[in-house]
N, C-alpha and C. Protein backbone atom coordinates (compact mmCIF):
# COMPACT_ATOMS: atom_id res chain seq x y z
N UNK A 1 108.99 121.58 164.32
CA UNK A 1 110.40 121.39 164.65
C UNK A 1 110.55 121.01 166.12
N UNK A 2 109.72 121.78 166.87
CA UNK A 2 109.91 121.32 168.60
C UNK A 2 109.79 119.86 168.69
N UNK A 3 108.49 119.02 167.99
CA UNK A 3 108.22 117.54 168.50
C UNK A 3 109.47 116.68 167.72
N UNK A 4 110.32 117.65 166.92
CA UNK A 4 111.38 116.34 166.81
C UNK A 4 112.97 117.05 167.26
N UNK A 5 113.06 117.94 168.01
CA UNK A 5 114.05 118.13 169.03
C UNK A 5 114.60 117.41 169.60
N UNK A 6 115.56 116.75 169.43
CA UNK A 6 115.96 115.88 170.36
C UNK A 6 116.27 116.26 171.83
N UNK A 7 116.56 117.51 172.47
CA UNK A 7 117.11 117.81 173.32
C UNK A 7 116.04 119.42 173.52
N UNK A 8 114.75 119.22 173.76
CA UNK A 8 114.30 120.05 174.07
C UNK A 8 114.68 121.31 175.47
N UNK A 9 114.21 122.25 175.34
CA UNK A 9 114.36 122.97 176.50
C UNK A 9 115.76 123.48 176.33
N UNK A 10 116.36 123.53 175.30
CA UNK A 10 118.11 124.03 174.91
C UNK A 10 117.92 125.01 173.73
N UNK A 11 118.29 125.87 173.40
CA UNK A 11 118.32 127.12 172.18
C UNK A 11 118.52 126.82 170.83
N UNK A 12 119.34 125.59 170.65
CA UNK A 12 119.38 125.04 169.96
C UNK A 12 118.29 123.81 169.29
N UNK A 13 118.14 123.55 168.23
CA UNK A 13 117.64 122.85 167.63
C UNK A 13 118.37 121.30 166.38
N UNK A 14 119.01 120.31 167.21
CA UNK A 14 119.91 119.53 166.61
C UNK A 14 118.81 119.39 165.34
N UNK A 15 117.70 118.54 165.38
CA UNK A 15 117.11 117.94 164.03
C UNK A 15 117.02 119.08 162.64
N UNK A 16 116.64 120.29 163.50
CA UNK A 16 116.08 121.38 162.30
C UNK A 16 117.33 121.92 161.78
N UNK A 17 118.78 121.90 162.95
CA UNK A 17 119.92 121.92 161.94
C UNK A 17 120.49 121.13 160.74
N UNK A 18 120.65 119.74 161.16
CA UNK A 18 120.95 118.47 160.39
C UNK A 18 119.94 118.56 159.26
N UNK A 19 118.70 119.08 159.42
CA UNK A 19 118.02 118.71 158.11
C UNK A 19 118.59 120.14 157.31
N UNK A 20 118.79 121.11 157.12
CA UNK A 20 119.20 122.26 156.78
C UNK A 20 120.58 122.19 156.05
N UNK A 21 121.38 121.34 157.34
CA UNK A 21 122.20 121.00 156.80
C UNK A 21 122.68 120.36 155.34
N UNK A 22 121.76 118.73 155.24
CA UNK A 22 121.31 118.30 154.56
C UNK A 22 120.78 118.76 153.32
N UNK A 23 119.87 119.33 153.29
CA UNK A 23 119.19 120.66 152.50
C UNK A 23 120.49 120.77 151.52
N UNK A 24 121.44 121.72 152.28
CA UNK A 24 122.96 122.46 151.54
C UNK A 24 123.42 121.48 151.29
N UNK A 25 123.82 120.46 151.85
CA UNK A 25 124.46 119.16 150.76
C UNK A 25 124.24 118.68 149.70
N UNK A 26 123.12 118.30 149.59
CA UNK A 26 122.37 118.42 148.86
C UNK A 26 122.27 118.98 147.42
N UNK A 27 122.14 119.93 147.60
CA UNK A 27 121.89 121.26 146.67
C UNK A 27 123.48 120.97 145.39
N UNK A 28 124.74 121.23 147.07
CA UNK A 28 125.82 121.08 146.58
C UNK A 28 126.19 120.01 145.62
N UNK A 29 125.99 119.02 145.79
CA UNK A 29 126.59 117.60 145.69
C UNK A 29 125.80 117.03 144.46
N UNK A 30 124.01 116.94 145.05
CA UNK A 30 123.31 116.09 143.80
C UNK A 30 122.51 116.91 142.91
N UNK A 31 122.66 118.67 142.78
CA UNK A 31 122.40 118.96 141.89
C UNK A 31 123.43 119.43 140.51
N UNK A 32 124.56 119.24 140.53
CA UNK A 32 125.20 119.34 139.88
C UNK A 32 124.98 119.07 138.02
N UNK A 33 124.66 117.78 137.85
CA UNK A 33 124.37 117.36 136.79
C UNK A 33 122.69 117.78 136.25
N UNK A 34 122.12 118.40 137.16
CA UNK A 34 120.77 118.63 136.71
C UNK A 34 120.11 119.85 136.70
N UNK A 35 119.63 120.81 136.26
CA UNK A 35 118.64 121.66 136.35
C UNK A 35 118.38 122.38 137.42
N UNK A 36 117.44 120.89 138.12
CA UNK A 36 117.19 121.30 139.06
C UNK A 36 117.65 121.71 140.02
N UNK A 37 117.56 122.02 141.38
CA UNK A 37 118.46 121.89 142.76
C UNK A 37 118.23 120.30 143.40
N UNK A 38 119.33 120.78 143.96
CA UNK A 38 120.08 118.95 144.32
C UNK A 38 118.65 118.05 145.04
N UNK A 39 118.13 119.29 146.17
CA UNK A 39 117.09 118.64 147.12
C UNK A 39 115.93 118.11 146.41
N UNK A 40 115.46 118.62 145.06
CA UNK A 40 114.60 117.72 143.96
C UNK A 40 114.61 116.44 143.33
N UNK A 41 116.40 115.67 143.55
CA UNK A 41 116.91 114.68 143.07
C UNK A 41 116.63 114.01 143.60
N UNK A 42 116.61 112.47 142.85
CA UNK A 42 115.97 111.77 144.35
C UNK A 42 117.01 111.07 144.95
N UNK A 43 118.59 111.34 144.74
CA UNK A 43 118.98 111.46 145.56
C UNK A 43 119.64 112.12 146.68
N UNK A 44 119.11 113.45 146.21
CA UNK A 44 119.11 114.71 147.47
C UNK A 44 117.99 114.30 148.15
N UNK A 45 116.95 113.44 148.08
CA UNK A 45 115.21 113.57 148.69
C UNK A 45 115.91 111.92 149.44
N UNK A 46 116.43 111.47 149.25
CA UNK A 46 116.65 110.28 150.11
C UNK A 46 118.21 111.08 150.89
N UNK A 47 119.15 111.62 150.31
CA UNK A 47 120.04 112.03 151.47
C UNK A 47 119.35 112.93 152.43
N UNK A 48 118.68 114.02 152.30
CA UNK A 48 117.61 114.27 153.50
C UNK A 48 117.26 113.41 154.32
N UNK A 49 115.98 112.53 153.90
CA UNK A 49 115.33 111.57 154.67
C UNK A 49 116.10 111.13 155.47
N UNK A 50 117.37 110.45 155.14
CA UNK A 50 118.26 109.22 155.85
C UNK A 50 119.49 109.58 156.34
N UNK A 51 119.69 110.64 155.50
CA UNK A 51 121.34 110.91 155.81
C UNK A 51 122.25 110.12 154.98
N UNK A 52 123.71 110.57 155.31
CA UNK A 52 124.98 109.65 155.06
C UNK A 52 124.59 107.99 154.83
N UNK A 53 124.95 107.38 154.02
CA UNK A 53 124.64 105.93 153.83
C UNK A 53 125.92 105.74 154.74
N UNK A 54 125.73 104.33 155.28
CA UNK A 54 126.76 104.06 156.05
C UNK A 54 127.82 103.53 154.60
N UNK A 55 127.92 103.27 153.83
CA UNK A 55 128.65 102.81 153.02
C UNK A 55 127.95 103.13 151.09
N UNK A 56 128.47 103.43 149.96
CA UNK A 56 128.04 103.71 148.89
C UNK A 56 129.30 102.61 148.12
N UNK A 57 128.11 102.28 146.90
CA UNK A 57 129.26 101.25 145.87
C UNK A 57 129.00 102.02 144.72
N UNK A 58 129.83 102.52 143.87
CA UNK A 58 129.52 103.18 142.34
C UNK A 58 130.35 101.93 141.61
N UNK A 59 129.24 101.94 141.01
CA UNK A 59 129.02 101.44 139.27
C UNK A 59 129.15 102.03 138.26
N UNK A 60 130.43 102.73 137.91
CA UNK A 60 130.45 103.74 136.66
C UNK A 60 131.87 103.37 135.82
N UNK A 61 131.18 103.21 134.39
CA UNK A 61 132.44 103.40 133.73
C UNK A 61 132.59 102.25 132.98
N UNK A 62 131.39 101.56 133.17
CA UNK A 62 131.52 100.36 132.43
C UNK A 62 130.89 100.44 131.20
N UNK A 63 131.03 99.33 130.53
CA UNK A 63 130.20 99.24 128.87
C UNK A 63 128.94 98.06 128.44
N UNK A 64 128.67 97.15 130.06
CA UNK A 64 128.11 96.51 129.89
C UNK A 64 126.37 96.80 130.51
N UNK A 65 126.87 97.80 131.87
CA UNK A 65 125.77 97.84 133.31
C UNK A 65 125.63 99.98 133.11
N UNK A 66 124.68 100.51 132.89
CA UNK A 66 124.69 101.83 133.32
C UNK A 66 124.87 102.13 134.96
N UNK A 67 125.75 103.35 134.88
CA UNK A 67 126.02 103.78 135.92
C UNK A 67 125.26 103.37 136.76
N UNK A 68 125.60 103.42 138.12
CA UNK A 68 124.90 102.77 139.25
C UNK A 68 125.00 103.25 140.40
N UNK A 69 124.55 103.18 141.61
CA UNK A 69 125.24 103.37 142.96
C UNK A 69 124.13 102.73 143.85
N UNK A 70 125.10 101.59 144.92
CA UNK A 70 124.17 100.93 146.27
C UNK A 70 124.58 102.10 147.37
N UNK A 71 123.61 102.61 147.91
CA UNK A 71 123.90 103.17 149.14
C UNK A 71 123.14 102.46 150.48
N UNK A 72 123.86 101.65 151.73
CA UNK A 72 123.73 100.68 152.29
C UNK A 72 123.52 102.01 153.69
N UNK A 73 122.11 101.34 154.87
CA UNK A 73 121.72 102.17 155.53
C UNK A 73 121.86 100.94 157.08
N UNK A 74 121.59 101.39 158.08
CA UNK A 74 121.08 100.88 158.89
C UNK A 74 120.08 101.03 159.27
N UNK A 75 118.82 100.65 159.39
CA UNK A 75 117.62 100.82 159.34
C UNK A 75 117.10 101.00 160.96
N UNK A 76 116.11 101.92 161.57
CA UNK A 76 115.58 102.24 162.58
C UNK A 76 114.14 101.31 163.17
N UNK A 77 113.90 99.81 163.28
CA UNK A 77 113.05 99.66 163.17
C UNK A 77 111.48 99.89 163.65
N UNK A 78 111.79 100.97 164.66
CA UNK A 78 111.05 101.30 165.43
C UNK A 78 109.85 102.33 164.21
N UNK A 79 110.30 102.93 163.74
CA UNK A 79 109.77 103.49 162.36
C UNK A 79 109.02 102.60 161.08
N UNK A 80 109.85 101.02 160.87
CA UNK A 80 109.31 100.14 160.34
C UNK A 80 110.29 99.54 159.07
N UNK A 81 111.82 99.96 159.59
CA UNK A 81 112.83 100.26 158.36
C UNK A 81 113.60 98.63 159.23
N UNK A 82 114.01 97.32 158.48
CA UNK A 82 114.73 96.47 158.66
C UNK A 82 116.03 97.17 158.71
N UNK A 83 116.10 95.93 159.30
CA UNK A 83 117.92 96.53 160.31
C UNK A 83 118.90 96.93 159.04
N UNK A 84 118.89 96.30 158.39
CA UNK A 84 119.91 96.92 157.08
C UNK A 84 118.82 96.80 155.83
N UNK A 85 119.39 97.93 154.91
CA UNK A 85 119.07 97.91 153.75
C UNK A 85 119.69 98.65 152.82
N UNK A 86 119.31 98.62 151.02
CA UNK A 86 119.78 99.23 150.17
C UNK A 86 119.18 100.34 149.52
N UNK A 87 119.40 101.29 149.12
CA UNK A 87 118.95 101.76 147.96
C UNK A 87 119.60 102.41 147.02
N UNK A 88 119.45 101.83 145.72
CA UNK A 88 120.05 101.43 144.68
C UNK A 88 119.19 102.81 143.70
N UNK A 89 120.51 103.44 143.01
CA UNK A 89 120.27 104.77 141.76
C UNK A 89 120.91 104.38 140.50
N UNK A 90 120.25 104.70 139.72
CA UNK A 90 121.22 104.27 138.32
C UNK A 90 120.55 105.64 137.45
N UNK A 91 121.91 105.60 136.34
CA UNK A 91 121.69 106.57 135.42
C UNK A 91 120.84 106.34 134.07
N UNK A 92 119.62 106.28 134.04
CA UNK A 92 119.10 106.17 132.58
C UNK A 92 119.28 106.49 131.65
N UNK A 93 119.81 105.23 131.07
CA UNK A 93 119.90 105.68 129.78
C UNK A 93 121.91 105.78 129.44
N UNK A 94 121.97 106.22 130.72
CA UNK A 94 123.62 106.36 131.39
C UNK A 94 123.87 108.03 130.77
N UNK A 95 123.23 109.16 131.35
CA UNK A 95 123.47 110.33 131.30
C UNK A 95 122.23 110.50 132.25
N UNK A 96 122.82 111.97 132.90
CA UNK A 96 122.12 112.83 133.60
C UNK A 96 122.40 112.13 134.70
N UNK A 97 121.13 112.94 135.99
CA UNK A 97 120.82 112.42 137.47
C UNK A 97 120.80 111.20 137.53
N UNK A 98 120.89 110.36 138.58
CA UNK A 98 120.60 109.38 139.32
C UNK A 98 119.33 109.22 139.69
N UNK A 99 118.72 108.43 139.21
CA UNK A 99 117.23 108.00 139.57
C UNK A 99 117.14 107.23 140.51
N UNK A 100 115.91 107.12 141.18
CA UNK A 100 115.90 105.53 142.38
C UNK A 100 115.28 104.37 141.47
N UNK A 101 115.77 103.17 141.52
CA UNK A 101 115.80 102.53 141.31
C UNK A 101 114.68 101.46 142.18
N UNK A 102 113.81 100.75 141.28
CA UNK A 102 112.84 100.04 142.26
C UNK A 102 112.92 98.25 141.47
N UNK A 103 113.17 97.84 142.21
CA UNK A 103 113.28 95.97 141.78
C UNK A 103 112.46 95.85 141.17
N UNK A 104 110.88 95.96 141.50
CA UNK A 104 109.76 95.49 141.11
C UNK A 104 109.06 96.93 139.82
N UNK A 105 109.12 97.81 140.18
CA UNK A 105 109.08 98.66 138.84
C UNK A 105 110.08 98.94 137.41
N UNK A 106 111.09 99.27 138.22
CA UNK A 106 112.21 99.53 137.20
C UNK A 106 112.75 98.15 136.73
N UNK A 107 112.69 96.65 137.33
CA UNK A 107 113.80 95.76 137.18
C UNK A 107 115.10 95.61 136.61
N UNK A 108 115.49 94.67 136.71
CA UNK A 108 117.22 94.65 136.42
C UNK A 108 117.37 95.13 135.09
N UNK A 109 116.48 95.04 133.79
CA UNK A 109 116.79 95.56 132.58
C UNK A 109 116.93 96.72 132.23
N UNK A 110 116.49 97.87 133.29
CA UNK A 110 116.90 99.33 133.45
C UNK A 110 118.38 99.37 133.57
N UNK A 111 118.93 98.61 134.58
CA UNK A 111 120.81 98.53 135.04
C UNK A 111 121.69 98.08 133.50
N UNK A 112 120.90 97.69 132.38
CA UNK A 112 121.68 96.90 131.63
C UNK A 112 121.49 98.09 129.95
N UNK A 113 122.97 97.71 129.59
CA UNK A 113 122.72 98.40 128.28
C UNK A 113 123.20 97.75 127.21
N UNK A 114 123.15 96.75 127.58
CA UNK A 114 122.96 95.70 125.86
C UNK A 114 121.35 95.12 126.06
N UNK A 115 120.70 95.90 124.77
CA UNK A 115 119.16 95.79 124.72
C UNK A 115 118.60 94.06 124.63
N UNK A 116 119.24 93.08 124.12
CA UNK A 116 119.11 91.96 123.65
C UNK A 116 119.43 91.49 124.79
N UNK A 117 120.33 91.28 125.95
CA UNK A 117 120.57 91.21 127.31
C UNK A 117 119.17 91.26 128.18
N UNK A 118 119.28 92.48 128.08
CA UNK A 118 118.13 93.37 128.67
C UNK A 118 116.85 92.90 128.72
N UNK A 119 116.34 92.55 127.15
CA UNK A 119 115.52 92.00 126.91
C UNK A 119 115.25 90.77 126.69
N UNK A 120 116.39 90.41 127.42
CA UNK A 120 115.73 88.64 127.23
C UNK A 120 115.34 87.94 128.22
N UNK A 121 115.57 86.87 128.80
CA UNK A 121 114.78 85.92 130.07
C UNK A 121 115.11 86.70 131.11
N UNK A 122 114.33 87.01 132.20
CA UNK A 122 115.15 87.87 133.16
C UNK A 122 115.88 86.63 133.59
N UNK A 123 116.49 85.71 133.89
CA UNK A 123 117.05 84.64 134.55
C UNK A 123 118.49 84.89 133.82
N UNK A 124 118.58 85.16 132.14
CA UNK A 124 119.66 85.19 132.09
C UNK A 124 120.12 87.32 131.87
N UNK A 125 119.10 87.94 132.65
CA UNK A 125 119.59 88.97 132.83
C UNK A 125 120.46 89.42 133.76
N UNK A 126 119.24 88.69 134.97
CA UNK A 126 120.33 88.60 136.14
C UNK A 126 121.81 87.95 136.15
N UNK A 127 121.96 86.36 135.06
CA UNK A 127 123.47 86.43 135.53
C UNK A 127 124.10 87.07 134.71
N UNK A 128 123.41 87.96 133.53
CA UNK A 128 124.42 89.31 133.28
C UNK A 128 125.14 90.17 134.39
N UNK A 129 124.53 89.96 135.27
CA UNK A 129 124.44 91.34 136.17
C UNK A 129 125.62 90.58 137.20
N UNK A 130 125.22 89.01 137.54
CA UNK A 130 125.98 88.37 138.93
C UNK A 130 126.96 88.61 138.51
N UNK A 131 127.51 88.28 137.40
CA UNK A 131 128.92 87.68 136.34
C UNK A 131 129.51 89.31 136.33
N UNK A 132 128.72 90.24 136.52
CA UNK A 132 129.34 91.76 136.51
C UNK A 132 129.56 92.02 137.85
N UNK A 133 128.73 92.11 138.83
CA UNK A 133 129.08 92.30 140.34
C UNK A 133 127.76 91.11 141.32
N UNK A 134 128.00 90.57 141.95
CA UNK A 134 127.02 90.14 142.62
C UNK A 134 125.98 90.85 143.65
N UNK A 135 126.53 91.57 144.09
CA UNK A 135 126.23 92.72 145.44
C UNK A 135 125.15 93.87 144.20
N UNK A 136 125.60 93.92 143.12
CA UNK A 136 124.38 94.56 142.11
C UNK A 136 123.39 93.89 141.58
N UNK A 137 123.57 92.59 141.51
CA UNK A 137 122.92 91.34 140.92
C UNK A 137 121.77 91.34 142.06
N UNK A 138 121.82 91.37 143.49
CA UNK A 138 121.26 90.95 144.35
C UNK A 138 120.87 91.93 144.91
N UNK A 139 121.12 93.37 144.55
CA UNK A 139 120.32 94.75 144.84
C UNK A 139 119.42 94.77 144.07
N UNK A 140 119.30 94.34 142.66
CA UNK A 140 118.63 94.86 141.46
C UNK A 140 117.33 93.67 142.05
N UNK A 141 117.46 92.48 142.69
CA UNK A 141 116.08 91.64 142.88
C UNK A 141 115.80 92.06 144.14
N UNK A 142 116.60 92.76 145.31
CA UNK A 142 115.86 93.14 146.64
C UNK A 142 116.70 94.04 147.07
N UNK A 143 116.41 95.36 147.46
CA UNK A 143 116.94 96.09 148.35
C UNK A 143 116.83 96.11 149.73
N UNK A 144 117.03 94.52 150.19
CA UNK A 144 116.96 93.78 151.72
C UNK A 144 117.89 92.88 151.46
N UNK A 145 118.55 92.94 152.00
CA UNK A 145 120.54 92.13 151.94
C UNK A 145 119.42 90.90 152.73
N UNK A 146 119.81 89.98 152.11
CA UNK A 146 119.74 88.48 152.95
C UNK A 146 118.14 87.77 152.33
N UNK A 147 117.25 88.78 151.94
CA UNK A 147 116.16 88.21 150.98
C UNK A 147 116.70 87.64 149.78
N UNK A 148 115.63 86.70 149.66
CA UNK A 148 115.91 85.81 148.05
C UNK A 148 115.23 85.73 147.16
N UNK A 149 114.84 86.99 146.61
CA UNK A 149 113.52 86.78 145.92
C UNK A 149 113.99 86.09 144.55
N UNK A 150 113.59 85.92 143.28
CA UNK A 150 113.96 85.22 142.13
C UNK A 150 113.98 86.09 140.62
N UNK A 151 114.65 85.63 140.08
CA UNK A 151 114.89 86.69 138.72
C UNK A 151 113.52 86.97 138.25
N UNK A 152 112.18 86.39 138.09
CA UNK A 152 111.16 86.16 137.85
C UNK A 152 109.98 86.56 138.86
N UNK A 153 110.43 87.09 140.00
CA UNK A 153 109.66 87.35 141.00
C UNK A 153 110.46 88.33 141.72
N UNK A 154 110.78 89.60 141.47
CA UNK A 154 111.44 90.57 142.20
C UNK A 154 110.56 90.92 143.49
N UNK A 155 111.37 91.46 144.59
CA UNK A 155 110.61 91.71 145.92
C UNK A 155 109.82 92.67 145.87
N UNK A 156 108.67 92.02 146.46
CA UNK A 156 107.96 93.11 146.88
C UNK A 156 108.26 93.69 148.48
N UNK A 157 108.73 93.10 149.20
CA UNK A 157 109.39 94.11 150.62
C UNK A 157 110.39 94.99 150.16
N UNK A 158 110.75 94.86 148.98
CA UNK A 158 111.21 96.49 148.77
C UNK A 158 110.62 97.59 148.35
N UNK A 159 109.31 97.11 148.03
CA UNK A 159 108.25 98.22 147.82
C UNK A 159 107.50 98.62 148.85
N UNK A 160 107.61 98.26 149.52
CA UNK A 160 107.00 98.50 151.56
C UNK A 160 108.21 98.79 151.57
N UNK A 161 109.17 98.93 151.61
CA UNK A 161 110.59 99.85 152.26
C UNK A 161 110.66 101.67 151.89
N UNK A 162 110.25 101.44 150.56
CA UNK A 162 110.48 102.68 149.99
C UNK A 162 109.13 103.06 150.57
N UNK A 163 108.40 102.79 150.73
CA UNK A 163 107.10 103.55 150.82
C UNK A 163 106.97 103.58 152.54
N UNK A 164 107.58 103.06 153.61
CA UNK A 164 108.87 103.78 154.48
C UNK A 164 109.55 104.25 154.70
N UNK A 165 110.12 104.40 153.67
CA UNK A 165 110.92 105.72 153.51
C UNK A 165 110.40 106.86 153.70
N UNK A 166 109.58 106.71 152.29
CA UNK A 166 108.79 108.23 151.90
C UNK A 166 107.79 108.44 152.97
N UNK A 167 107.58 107.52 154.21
CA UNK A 167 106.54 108.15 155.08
C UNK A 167 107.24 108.31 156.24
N UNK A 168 108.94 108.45 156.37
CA UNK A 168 109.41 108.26 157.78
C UNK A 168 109.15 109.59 158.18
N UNK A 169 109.17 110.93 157.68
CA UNK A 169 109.21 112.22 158.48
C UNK A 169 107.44 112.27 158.96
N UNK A 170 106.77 111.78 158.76
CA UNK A 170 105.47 111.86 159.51
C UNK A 170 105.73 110.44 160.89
N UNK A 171 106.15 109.51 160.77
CA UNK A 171 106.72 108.42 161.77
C UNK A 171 107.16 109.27 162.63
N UNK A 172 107.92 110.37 161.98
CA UNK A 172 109.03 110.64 163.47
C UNK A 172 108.05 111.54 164.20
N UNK A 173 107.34 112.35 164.23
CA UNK A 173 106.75 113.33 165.09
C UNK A 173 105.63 112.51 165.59
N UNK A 174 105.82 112.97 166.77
CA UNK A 174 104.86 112.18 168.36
C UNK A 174 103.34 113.32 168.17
């Protein structure tokens, strides 16, 4: 806890609060629908890591796309995180928790619940998805706003993001 103090030499401890904090949000907020406690979810395990998204889009309620949510960050690059990014949760199956969502593992046919959709060319999956929201259309192939990867070639720099993610609390200590 000392090497990530921001303000050493004070009684206080800002980081080891905020993460604690976090912790209880957590708990509160994204374990609700599950079993578990919130901080097991993965999106209690990314509100830890990152905090507050600067901005969240929900996707719920529709009959075409399972539940959804973009949560949009500003990225630290000194750690190895591009200046902005996404990360995108959807409900499988469309019940229960929020899962993370990965372009290149999960692809866009996880977001979709007409199976014949789903399962057909990803080219015309994706403009299932544009023709539903674009800003989901273009999360579901990169969680890097301004990349172009292709219905047929989802990003792989969003798989080096997440796996930045999951290694930023060893990044931060000197």
């Amino acid at each position: 806890w000392k090497q990530r103090d921001p303000t050493p030499g004070t009684p206080a401890n800002e980081f080891k609060d905020e993460h604690y904090r976090r912790i209880n949000y957590a708990n509160q907020v994204f374990g609700r629908n599950t079993p578990k406690p919130g901080w097991r979810t993965d999106q209690g395990k990314i509100y830890i890591l990152l905090g507050e998204p600067l901005s969240t889009e929900r996707y719920e309620g529709f009959s075409t796309v399972y539940p959804a949510q973009i949560w949009s960050y500003q990225g630290d690059q000194r750690y190895g995180l591009p200046a902005f990014f996404n990360i995108v949760f959807y409900q499988e199956g469309g019940q229960g928790e929020y899962k993370l969502y990965s372009p290149l593992t999960d692809g866009m046919q996880k977001l979709i619940i007409d199976k014949k959709i789903a399962g057909a060319d990803p080219e015309i999956a994706y403009q299932h998805l544009y023709e539903y929201d674009p800003k989901l259309a273009q999360a579901a192939l990169s969680l890097i706003p301004g990349e172009n990867p292709t219905p047929e070639s989802p990003s792989l720099s969003s798989e080096f993001l997440m796996a930045s993610v999951a290694t930023l609390p060893r990044k931060m200590v000197k």
